[in-house]
C-alpha atoms as a PDB file:
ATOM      1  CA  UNK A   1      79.847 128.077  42.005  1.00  0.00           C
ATOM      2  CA  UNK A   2      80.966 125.051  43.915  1.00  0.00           C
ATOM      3  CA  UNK A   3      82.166 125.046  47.881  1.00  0.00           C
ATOM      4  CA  UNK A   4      84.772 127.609  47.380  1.00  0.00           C
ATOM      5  CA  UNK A   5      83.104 130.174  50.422  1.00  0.00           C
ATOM      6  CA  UNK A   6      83.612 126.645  52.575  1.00  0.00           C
ATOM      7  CA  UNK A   7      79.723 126.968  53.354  1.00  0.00           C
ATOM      8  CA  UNK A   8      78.188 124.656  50.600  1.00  0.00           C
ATOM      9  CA  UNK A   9      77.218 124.589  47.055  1.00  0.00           C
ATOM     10  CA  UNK A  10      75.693 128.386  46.286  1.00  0.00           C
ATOM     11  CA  UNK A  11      73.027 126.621  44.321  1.00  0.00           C
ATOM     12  CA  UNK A  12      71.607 124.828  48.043  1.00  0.00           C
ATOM     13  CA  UNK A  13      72.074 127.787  50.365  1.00  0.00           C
ATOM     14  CA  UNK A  14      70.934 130.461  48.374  1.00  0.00           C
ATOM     15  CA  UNK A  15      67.309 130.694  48.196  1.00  0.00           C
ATOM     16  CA  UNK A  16      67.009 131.956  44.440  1.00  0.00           C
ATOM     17  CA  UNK A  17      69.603 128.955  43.715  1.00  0.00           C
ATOM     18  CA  UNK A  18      71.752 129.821  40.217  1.00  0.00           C
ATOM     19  CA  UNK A  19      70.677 128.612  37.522  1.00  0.00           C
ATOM     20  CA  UNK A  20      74.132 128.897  35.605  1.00  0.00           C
ATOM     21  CA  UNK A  21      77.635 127.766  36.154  1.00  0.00           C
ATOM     22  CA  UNK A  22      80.175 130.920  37.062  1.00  0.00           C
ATOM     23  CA  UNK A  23      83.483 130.243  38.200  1.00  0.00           C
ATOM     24  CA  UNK A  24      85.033 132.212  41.138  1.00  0.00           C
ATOM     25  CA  UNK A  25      87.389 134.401  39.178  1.00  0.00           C
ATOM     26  CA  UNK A  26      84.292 136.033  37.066  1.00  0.00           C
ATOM     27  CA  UNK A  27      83.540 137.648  40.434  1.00  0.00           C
ATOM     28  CA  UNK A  28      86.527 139.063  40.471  1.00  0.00           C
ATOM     29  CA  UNK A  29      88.033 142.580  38.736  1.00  0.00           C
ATOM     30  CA  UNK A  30      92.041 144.051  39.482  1.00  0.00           C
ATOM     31  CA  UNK A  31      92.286 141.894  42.732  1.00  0.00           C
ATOM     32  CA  UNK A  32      88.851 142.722  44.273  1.00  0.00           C
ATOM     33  CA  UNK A  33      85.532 141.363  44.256  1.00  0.00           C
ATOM     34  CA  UNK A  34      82.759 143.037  41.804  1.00  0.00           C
ATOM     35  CA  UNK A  35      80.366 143.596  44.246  1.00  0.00           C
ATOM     36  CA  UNK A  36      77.528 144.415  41.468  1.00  0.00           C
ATOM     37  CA  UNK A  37      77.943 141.690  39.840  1.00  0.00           C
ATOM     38  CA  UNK A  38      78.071 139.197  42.802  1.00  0.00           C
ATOM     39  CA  UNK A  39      74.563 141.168  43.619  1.00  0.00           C
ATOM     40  CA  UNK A  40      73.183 140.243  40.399  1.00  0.00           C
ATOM     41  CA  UNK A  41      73.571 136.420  41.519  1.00  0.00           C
ATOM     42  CA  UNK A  42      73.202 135.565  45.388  1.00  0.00           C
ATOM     43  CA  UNK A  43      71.750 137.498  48.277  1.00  0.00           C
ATOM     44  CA  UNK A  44      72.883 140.400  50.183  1.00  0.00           C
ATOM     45  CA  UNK A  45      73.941 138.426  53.080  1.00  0.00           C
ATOM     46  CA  UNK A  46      75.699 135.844  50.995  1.00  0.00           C
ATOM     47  CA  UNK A  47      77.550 138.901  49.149  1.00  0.00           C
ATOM     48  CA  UNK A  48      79.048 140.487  53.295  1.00  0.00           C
ATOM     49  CA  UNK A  49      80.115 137.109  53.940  1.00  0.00           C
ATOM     50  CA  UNK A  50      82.222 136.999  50.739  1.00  0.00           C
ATOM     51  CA  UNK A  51      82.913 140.098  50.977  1.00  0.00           C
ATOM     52  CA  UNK A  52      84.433 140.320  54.585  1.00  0.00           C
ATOM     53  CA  UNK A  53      85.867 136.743  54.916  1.00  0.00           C
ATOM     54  CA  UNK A  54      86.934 135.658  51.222  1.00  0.00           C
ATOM     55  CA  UNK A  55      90.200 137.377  50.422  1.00  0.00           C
ATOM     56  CA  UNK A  56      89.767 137.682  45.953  1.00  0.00           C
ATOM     57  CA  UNK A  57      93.070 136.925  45.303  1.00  0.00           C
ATOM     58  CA  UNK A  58      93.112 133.002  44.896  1.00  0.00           C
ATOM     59  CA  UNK A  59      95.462 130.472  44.362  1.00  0.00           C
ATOM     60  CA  UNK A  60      95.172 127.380  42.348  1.00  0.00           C
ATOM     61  CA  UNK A  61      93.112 126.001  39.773  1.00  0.00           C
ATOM     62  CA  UNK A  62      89.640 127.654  40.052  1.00  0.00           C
ATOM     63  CA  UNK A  63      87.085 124.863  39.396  1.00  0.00           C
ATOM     64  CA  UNK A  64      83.050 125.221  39.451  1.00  0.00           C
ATOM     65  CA  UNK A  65      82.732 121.800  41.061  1.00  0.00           C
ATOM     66  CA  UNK A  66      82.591 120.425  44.399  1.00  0.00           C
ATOM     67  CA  UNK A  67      85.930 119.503  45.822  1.00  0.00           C
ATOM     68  CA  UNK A  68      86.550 116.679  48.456  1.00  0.00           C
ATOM     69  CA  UNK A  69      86.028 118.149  52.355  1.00  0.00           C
ATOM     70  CA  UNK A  70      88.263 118.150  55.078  1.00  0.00           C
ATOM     71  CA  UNK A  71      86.713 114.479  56.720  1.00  0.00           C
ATOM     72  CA  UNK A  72      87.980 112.641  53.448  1.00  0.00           C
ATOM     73  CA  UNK A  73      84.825 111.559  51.727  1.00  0.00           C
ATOM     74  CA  UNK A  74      85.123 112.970  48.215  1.00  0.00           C
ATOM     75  CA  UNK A  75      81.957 114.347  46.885  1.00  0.00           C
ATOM     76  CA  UNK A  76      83.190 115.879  43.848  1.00  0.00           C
ATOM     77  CA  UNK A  77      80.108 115.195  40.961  1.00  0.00           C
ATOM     78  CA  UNK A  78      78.291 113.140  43.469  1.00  0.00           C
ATOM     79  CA  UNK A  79      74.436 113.707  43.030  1.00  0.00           C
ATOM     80  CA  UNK A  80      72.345 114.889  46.677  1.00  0.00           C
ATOM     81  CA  UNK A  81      71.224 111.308  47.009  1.00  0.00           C
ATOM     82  CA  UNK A  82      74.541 110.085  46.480  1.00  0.00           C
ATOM     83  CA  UNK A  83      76.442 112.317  48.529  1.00  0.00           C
ATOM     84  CA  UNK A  84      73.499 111.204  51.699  1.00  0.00           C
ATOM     85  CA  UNK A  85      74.639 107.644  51.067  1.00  0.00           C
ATOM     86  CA  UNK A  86      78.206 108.119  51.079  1.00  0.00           C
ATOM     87  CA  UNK A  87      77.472 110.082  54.161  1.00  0.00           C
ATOM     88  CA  UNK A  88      75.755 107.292  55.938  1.00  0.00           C
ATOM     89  CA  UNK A  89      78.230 104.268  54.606  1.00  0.00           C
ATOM     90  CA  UNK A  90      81.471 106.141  56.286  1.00  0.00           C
ATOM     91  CA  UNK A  91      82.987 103.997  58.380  1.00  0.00           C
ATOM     92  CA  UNK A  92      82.787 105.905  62.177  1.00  0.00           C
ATOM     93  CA  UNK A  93      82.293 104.414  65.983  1.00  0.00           C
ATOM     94  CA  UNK A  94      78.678 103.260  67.097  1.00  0.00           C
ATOM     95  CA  UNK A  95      78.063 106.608  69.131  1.00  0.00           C
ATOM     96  CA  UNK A  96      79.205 109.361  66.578  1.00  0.00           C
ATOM     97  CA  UNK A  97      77.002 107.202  63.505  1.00  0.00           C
ATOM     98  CA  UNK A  98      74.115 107.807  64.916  1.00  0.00           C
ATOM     99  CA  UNK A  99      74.885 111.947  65.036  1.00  0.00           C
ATOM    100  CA  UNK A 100      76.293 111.879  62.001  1.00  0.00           C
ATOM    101  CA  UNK A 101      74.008 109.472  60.601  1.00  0.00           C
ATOM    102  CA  UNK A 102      70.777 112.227  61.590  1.00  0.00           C
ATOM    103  CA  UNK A 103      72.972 115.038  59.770  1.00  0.00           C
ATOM    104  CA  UNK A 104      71.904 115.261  56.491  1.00  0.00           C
ATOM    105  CA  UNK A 105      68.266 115.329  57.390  1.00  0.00           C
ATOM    106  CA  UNK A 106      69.308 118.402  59.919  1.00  0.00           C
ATOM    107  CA  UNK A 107      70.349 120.359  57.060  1.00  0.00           C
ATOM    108  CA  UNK A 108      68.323 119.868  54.856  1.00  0.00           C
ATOM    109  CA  UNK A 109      65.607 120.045  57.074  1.00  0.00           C
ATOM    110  CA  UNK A 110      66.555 123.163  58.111  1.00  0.00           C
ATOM    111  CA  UNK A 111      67.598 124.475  54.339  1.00  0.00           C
ATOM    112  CA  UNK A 112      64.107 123.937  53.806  1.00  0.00           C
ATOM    113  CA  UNK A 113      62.771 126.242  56.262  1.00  0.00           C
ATOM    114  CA  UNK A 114      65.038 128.681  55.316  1.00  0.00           C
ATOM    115  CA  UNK A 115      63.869 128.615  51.398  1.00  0.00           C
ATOM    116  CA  UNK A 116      60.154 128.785  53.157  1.00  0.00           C
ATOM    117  CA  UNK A 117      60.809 131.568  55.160  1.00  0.00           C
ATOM    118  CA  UNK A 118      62.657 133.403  52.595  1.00  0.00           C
ATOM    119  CA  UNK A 119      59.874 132.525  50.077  1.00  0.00           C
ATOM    120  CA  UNK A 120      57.458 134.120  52.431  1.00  0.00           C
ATOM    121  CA  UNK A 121      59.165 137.510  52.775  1.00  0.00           C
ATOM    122  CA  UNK A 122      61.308 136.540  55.976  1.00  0.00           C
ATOM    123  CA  UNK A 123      64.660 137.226  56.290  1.00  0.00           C
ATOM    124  CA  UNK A 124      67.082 134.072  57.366  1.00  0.00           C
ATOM    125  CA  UNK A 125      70.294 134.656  57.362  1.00  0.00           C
ATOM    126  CA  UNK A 126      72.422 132.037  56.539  1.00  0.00           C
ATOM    127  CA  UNK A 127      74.320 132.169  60.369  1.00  0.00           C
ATOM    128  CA  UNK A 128      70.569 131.593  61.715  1.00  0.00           C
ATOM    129  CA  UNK A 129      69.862 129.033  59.637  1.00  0.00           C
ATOM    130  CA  UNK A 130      73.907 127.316  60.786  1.00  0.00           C
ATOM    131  CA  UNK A 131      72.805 128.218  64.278  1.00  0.00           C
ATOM    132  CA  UNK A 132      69.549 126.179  64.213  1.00  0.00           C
ATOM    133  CA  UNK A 133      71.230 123.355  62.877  1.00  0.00           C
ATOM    134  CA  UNK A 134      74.094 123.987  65.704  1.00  0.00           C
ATOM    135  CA  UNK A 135      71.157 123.533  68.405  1.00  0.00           C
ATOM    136  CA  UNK A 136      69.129 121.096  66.942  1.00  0.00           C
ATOM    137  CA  UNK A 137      72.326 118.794  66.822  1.00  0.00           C
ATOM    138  CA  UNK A 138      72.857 120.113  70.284  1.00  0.00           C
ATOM    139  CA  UNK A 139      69.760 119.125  71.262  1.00  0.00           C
ATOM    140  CA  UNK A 140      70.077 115.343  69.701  1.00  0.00           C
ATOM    141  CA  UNK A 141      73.560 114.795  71.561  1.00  0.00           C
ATOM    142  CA  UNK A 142      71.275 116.049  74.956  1.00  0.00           C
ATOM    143  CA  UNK A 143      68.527 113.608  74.449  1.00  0.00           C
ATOM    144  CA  UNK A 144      70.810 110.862  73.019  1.00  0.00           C
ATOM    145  CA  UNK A 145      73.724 111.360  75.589  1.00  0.00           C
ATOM    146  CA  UNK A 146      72.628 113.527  78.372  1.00  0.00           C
ATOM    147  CA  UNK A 147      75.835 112.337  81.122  1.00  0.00           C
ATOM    148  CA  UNK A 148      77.450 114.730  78.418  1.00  0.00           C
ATOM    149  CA  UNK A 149      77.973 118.322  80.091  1.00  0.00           C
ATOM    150  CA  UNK A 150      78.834 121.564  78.163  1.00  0.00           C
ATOM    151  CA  UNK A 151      77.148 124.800  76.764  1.00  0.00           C
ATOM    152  CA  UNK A 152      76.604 126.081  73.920  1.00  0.00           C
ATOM    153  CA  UNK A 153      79.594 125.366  71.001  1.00  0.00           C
ATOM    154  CA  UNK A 154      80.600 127.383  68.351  1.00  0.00           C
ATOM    155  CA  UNK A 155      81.373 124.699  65.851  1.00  0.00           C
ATOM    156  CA  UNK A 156      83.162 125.682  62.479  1.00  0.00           C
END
């Protein structure tokens, strides 16, 4: 399953990972999502996110691969290490390249601790685990830029 839940690849947020390739529409059965079988592959959580913000009926090509994002870069069958340097090489003003530039290590930083915790017999959701990365990137623009004034953000 590629980015289609606009989250990330299944296989890196999902601490059992899949070890198979399954297109969208095999989750899917007259117009609604197969809840058993979607249980039989990712967690709970990731199953109530689909669930109650994925409508089943989808349009267009369905295709098991990641798909170029909404900034431009296109990361379709880029490897991890790959898809880190394409990160760092975009082009982007002094000031934001440094943020962006300490991005990839946030989340997968953080991914890590998740897998950990979940490994351990802790529950992480995956909006904790966004929310830690949403405040430790927080925290970064505070110690990098603190003239910058605002609360908390709710990015998406």
């Amino acid at each position: 399953m590629d980015n289609w839940t606009k989250l990330g690849a299944l296989y890196f947020i999902e601490p059992q990972g899949l070890d198979e390739e399954v297109k969208v529409k095999e989750m899917i059965q007259n117009a609604e999502w197969n809840i058993p079988r979607l249980r039989q592959i990712i967690s709970e959580d990731m199953v109530e996110y689909i669930v109650v913000n994925i409508n089943p009926v989808m349009e267009g090509v369905d295709k098991a691969w990641w798909m170029g994002n909404s900034h431009g870069i296109n990361i379709e069958g880029l490897h991890l290490q790959q898809l880190i340097t394409t990160w760092w090489e975009w082009p982007a003003k002094h000031k934001l390249k440094q943020i962006l530039n300490a991005m990839p290590a946030i989340i997968m930083w953080k991914l890590w601790k998740r897998r950990n915790a979940r490994r351990h017999g802790r529950a992480v959701s995956y909006e904790q685990m966004r929310s830690q990365c949403q405040q430790t990137v927080q925290m970064l623009l505070k110690v990098r830029y603190p003239w910058i004034k605002g609360g908390n953000q709710n990015w998406k």
